[in-house]
N, C-alpha and C. Protein backbone atom coordinates (compact mmCIF):
# COMPACT_ATOMS: atom_id res chain seq x y z
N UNK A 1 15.41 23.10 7.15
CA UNK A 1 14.03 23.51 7.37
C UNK A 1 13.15 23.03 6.23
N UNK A 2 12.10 22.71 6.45
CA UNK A 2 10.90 22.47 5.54
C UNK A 2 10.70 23.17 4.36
N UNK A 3 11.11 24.69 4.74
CA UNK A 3 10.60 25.88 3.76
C UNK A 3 11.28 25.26 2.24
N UNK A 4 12.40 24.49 2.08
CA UNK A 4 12.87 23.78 0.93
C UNK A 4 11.84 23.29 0.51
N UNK A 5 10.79 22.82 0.61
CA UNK A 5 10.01 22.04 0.28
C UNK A 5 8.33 22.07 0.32
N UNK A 6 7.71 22.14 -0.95
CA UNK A 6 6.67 22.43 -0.62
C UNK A 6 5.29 21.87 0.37
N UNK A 7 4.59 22.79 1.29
CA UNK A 7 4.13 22.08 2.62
C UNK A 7 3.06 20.91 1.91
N UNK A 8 3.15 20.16 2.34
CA UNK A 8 2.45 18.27 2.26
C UNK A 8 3.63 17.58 1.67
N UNK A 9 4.87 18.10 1.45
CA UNK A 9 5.83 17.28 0.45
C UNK A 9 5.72 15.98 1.33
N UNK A 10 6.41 14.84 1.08
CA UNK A 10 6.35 13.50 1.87
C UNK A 10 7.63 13.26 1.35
N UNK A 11 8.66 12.91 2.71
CA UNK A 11 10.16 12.43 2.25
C UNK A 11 10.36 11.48 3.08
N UNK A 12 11.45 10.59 2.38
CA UNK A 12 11.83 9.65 3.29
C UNK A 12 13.19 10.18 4.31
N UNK A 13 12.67 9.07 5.38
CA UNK A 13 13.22 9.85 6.75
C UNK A 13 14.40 8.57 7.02
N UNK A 14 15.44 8.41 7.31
CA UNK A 14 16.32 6.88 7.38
C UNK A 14 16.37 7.42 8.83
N UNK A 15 16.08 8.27 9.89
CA UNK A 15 16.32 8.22 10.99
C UNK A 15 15.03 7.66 11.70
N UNK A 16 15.55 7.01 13.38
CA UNK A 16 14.51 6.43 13.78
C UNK A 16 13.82 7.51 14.27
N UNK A 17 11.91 7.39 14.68
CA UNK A 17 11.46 7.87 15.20
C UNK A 17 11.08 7.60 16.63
N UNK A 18 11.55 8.70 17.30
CA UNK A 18 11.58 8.28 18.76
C UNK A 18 10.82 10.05 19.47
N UNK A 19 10.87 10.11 21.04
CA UNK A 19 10.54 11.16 21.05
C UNK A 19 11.78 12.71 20.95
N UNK A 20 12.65 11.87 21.39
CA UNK A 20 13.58 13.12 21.16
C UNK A 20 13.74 13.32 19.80
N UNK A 21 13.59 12.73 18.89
CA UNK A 21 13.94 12.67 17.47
C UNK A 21 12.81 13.33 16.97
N UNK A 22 11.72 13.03 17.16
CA UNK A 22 10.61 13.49 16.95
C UNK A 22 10.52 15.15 17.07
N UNK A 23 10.49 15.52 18.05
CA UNK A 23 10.27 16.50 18.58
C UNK A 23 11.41 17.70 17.85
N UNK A 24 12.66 17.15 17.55
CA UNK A 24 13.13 17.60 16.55
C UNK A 24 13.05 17.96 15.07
N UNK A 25 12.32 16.58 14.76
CA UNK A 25 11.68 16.97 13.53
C UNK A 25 10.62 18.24 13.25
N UNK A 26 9.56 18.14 14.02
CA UNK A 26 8.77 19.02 14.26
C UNK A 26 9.08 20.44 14.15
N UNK A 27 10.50 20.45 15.01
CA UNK A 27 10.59 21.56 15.27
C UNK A 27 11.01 22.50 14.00
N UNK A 28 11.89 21.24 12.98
CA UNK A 28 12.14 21.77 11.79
C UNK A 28 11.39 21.79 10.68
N UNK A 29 10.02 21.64 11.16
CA UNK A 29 8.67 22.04 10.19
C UNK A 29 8.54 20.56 9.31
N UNK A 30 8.81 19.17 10.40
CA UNK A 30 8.36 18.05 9.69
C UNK A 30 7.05 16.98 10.71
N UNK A 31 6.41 16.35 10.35
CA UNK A 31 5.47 15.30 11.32
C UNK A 31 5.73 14.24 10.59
N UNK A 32 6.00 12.88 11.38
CA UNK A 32 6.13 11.66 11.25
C UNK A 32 4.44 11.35 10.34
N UNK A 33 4.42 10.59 9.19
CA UNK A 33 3.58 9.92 8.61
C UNK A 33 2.53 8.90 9.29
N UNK A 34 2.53 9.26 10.64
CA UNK A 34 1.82 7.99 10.99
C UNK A 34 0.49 7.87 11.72
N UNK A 35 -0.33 9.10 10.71
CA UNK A 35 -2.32 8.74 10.90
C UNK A 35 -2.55 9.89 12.08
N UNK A 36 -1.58 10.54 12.79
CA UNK A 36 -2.16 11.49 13.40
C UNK A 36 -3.24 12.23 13.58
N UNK A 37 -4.27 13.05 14.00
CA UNK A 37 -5.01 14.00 14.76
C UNK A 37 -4.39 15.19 14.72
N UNK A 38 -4.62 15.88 14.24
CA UNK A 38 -4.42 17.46 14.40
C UNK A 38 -5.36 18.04 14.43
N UNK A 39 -5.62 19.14 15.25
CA UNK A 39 -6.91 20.58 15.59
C UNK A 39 -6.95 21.16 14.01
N UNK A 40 -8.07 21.14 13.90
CA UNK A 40 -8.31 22.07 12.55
C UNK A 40 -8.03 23.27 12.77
N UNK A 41 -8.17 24.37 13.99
CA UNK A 41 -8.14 25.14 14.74
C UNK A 41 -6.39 25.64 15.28
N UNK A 42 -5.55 24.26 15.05
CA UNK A 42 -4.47 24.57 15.41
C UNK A 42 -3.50 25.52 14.67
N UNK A 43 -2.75 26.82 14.92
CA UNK A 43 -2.46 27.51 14.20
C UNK A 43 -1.13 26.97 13.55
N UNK A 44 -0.42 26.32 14.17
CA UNK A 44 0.96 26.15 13.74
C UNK A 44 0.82 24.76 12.25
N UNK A 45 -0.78 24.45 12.14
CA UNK A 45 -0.74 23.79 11.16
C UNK A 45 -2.04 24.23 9.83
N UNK A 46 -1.84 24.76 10.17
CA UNK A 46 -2.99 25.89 9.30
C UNK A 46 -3.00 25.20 7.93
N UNK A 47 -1.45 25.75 7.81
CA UNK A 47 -0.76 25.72 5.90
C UNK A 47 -1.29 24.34 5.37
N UNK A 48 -0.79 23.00 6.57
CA UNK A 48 -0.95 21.49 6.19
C UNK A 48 -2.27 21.57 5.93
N UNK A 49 -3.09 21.94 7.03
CA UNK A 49 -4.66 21.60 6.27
C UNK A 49 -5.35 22.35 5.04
N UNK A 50 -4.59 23.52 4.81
CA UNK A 50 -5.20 24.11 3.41
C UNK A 50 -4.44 22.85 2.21
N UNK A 51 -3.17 22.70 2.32
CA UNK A 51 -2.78 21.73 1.40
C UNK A 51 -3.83 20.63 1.38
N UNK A 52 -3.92 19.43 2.42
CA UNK A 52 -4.24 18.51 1.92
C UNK A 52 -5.60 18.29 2.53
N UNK A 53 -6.21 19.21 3.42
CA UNK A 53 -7.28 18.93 3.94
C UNK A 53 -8.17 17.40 4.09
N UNK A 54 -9.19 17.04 4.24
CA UNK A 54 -9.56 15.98 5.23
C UNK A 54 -9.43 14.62 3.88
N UNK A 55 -7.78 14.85 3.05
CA UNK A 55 -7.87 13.44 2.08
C UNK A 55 -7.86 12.25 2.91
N UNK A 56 -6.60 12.14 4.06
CA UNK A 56 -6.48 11.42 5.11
C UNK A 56 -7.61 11.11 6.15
N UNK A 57 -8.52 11.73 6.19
CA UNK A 57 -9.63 11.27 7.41
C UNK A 57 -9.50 12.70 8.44
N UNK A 58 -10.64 12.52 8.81
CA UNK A 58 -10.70 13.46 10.19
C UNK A 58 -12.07 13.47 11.05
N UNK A 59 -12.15 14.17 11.56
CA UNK A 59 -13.37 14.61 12.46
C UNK A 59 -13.78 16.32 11.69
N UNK A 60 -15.02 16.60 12.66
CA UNK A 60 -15.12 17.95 12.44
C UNK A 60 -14.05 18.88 13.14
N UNK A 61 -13.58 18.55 14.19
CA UNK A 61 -12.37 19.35 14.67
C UNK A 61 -11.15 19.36 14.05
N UNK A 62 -11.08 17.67 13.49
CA UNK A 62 -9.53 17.52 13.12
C UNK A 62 -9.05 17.13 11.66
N UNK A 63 -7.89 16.95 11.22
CA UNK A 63 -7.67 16.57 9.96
C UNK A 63 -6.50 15.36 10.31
N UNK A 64 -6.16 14.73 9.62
CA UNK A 64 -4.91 13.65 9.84
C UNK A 64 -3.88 13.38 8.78
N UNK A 65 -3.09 13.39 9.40
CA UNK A 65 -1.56 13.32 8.32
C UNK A 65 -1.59 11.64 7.98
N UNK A 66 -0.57 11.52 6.57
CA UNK A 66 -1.50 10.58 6.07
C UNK A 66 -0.15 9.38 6.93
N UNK A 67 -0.99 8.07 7.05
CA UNK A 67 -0.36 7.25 7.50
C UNK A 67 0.28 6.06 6.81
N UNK A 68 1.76 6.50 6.55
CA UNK A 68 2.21 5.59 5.67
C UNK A 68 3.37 4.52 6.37
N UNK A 69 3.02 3.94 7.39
CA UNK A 69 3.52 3.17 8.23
C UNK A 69 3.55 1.50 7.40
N UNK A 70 4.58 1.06 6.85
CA UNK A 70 4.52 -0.09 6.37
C UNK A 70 3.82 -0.47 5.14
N UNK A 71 3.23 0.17 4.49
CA UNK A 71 2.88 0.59 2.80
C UNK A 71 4.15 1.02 2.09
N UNK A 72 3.63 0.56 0.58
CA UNK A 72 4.15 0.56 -0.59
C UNK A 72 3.58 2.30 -0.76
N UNK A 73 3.61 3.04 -1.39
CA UNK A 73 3.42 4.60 -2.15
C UNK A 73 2.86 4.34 -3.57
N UNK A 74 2.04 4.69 -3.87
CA UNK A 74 1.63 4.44 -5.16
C UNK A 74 1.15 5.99 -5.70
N UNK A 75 1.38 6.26 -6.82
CA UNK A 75 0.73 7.66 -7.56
C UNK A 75 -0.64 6.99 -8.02
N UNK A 76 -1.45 8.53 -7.95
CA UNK A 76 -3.11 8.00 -8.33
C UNK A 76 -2.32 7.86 -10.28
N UNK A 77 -3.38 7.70 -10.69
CA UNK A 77 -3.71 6.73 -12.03
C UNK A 77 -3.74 7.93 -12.73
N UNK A 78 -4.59 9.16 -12.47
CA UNK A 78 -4.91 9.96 -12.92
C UNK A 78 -5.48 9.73 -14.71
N UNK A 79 -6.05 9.00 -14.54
CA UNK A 79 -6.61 8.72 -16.32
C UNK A 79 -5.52 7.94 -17.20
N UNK A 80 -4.35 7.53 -16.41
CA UNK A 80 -3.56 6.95 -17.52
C UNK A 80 -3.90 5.64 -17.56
N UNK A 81 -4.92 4.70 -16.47
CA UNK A 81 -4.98 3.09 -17.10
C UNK A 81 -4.23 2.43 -16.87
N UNK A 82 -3.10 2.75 -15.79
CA UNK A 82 -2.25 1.99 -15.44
C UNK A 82 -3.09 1.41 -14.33
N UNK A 83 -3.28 1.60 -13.22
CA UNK A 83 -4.08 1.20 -12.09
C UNK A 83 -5.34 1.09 -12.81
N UNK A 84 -5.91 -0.34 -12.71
CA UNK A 84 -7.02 -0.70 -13.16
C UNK A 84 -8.40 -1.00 -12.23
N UNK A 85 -7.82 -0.97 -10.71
CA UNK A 85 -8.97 -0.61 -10.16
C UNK A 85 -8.76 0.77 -8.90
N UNK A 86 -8.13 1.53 -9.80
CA UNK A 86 -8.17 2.90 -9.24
C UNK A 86 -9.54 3.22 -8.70
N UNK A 87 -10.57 3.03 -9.15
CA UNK A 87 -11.88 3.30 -8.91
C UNK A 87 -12.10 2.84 -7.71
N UNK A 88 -11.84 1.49 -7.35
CA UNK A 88 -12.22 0.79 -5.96
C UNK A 88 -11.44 0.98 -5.37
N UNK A 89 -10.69 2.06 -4.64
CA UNK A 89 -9.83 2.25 -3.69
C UNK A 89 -10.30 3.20 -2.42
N UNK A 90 -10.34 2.18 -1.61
CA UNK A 90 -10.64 2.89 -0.66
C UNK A 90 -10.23 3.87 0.18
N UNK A 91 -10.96 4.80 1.06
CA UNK A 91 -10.83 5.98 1.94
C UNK A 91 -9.68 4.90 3.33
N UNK A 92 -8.92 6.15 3.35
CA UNK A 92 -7.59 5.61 4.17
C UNK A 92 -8.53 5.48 5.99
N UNK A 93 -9.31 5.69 5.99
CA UNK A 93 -9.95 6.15 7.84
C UNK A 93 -11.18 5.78 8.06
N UNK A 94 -11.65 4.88 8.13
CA UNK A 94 -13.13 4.42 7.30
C UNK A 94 -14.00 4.12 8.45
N UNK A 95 -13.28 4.16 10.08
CA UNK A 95 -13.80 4.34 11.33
C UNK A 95 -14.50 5.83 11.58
N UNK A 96 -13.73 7.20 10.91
CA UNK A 96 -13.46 8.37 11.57
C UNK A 96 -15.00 9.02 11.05
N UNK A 97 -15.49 10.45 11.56
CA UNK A 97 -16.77 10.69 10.38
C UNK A 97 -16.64 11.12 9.22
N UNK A 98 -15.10 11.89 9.00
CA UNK A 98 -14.61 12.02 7.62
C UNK A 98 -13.21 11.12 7.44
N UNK A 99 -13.89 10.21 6.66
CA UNK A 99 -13.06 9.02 6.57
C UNK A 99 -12.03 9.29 5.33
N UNK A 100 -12.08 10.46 4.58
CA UNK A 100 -10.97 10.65 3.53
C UNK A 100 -10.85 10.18 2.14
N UNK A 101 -9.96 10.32 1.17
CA UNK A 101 -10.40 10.45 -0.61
C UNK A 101 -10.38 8.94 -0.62
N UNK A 102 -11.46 8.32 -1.26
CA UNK A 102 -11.81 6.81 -1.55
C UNK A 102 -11.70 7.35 -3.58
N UNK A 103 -11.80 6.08 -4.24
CA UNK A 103 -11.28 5.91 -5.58
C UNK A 103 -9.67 6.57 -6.03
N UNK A 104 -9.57 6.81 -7.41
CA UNK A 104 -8.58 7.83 -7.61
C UNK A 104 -8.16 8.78 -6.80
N UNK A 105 -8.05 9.11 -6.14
CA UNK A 105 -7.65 10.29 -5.38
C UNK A 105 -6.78 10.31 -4.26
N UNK A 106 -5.84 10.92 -3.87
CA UNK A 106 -4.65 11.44 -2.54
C UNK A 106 -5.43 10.68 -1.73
N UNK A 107 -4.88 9.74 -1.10
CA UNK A 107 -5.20 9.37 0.11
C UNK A 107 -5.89 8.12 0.24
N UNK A 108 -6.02 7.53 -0.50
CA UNK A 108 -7.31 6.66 -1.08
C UNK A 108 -6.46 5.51 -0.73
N UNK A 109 -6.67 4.35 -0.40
CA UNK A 109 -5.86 3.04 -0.25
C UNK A 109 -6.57 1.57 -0.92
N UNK A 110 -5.62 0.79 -1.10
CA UNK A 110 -5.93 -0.44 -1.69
C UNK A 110 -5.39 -1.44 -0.85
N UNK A 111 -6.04 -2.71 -0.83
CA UNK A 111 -5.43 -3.82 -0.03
C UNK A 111 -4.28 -4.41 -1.01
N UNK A 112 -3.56 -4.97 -0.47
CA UNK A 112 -2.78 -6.11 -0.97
C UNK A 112 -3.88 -6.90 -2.16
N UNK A 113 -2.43 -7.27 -3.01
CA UNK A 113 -3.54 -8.34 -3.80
C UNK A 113 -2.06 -9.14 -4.86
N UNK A 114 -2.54 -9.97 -5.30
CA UNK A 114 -2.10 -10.97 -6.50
C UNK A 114 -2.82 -11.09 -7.37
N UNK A 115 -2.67 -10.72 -8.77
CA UNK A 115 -2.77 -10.74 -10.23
C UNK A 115 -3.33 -11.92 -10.51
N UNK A 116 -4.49 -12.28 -11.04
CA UNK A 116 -5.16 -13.98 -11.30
C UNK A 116 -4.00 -14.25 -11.98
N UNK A 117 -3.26 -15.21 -12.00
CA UNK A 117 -2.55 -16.14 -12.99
C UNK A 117 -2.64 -17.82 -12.15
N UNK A 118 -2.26 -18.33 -13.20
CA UNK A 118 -2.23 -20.13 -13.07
C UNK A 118 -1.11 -20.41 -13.21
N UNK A 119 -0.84 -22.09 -12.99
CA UNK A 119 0.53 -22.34 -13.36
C UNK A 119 0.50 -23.77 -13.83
N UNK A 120 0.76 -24.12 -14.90
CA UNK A 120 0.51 -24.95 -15.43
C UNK A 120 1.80 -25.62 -16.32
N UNK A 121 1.85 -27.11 -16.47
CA UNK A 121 2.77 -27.53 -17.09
C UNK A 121 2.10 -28.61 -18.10
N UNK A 122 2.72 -29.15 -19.31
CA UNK A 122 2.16 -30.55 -19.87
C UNK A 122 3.39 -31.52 -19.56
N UNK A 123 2.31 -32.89 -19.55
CA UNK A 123 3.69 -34.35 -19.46
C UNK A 123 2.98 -35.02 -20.89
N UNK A 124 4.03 -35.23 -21.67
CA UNK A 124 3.52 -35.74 -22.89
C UNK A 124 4.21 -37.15 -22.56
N UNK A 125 3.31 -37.99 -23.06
CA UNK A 125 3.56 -39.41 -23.18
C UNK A 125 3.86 -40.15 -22.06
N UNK A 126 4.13 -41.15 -22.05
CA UNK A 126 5.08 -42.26 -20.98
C UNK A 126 4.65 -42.38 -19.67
N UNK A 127 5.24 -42.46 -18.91
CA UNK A 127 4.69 -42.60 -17.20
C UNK A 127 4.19 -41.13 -16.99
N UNK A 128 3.41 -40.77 -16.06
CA UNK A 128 2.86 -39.66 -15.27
C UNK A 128 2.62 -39.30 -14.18
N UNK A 129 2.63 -38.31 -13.66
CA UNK A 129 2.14 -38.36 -12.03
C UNK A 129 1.01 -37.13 -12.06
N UNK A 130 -0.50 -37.39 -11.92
CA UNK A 130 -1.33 -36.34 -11.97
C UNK A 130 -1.30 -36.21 -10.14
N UNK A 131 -1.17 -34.78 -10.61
CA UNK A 131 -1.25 -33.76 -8.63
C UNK A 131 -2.83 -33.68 -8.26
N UNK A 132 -3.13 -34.10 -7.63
CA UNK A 132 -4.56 -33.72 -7.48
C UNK A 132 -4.49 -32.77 -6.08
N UNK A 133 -6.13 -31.93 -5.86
CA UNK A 133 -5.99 -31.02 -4.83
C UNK A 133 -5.27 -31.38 -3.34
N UNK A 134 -5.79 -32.37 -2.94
CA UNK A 134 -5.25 -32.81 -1.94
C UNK A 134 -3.85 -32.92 -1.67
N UNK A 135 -2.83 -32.85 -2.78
CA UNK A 135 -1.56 -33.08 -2.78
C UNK A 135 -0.79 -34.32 -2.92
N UNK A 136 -2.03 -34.92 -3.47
CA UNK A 136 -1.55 -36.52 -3.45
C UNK A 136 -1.21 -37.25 -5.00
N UNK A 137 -0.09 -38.34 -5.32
CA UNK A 137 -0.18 -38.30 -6.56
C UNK A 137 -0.32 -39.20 -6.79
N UNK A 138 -0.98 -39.69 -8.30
CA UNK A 138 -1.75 -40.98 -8.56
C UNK A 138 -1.11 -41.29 -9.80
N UNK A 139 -0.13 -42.24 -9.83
CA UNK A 139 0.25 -42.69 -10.73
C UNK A 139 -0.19 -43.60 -12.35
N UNK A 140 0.25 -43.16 -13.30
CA UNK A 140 -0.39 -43.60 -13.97
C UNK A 140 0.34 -44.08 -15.80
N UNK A 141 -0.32 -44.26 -16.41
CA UNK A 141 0.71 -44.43 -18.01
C UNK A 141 -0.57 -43.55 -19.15
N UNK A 142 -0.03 -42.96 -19.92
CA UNK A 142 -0.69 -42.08 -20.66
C UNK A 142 -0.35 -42.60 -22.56
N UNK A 143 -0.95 -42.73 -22.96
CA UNK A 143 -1.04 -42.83 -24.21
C UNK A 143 0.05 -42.39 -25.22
N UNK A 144 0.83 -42.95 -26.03
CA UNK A 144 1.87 -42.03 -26.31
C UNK A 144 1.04 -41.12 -27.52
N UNK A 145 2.03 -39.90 -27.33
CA UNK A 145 1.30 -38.58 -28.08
C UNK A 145 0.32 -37.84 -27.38
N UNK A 146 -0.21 -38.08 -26.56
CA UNK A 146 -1.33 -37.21 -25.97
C UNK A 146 -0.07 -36.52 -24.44
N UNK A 147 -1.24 -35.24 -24.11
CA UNK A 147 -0.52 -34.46 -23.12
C UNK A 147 -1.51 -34.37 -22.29
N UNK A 148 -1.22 -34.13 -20.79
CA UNK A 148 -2.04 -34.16 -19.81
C UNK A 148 -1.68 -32.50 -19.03
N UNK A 149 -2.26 -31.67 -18.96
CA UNK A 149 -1.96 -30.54 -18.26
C UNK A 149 -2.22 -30.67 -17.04
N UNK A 150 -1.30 -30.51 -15.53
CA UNK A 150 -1.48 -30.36 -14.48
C UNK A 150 -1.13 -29.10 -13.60
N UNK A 151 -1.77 -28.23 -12.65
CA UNK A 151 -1.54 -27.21 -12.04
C UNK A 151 -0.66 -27.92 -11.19
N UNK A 152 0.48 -26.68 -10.40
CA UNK A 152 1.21 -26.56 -9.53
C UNK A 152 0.56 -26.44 -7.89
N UNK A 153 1.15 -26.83 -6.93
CA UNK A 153 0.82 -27.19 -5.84
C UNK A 153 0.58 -25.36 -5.03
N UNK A 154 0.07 -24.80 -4.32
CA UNK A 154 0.63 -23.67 -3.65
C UNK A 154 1.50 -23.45 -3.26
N UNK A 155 2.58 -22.28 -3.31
CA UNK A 155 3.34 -21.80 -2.41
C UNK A 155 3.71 -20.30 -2.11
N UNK A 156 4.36 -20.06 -1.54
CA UNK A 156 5.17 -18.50 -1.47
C UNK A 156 4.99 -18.20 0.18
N UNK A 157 4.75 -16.91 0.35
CA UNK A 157 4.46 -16.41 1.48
C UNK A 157 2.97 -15.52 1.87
N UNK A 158 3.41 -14.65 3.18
CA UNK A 158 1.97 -14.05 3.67
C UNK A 158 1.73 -12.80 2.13
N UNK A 159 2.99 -12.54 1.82
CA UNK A 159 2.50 -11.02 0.72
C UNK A 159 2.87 -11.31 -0.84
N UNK A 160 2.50 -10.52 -1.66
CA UNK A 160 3.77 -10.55 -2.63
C UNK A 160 4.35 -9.39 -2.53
N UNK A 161 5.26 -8.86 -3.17
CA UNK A 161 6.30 -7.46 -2.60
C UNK A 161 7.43 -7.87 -3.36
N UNK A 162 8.02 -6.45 -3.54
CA UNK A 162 9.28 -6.80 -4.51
C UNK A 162 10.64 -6.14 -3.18
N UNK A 163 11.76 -6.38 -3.68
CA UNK A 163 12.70 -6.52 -2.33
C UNK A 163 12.39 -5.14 -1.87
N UNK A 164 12.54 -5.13 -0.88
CA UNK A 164 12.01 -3.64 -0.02
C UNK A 164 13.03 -3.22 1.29
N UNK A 165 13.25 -1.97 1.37
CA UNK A 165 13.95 -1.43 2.49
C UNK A 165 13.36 -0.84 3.84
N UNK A 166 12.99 -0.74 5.03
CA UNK A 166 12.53 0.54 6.02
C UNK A 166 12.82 1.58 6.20
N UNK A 167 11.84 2.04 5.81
CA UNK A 167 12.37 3.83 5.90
C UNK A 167 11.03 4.40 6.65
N UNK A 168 10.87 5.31 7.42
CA UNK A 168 10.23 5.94 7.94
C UNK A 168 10.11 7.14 6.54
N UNK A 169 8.54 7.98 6.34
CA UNK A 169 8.40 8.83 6.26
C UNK A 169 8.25 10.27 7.04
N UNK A 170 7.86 11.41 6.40
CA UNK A 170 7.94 12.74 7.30
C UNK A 170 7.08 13.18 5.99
N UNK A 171 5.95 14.29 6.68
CA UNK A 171 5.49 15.07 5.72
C UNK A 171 6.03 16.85 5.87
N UNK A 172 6.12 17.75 5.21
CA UNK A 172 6.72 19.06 5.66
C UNK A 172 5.28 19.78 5.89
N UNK A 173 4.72 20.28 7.17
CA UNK A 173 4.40 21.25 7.01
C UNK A 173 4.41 22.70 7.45
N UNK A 174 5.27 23.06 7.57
CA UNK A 174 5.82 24.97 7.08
C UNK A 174 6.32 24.92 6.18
């Protein structure tokens, strides 16, 4: 049961979510993480909305459990300076009329991103090959003693991400 755990806790779930599975969860005082609608009005979730009330987004009727479907988890910053644009983080629901905690705060989301860096090498002396944008290379002879710095071509993939597993979340609320 949930009662282990205090109501908004967020755990990871290794079982699939389906409806029979689901409906089980529930029953043991858990909801799948994934952006839901709930009645503000609804009694059997009372407790969840005093916990985390409209951080996730809502309406005037409703509140929403937060949706952590295919996201990384990050802790707010809380003044330590680790997250440097904690400030610009946006509200998780930004369609809804209460669209939910934007900057520092529960609920708040950030896009994907990559760190400015360059990549750069020197060829000192002798034959050379400068890369130009296009990808094309222009051969050439360089002075001995002098160095020519050239950037690296693009590559990688659609994200950056460090190795990662699937797990479904669950939030508790009873």
């Amino acid at each position: 049961m949930s009662s282990l755990y205090p109501i908004g806790s967020v755990l990871p779930y290794a079982g699939q979510l389906s409806p029979t599975s689901e409906a089980a969860l529930i029953a043991q005082g858990f909801l799948p993480c994934d952006g839901r609608a709930l009645g503000n009005t609804d009694p059997q979730y009372q407790s969840l909305l005093k916990m985390i009330g409209n951080a996730y987004g809502g309406t005037k009727t409703t509140f929403c459990v937060p949706d952590y479907r295919g996201i990384f988890l990050r802790g707010t910053d809380g003044g330590a300076g680790v997250d440097p644009n904690a400030a610009t983080r946006t509200p998780p629901q930004p369609s809804l009329a209460i669209p939910g905690n934007s900057g520092d705060a529960v609920g708040s989301m950030q896009t994907g991103g990559l760190q400015s860096h360059t990549h750069t090498y020197a060829s000192a002396g002798g034959d050379y090959h400068i890369i130009n944008e296009g990808g094309l290379e222009t051969p050439g002879v360089y002075a001995e003693n002098k160095t020519a710095s050239v950037a690296t071509s693009a590559s990688g993939g659609a994200e950056t991400r460090p190795r990662n597993a699937a797990i479904n979340y669950v939030i508790a609320y009873l």
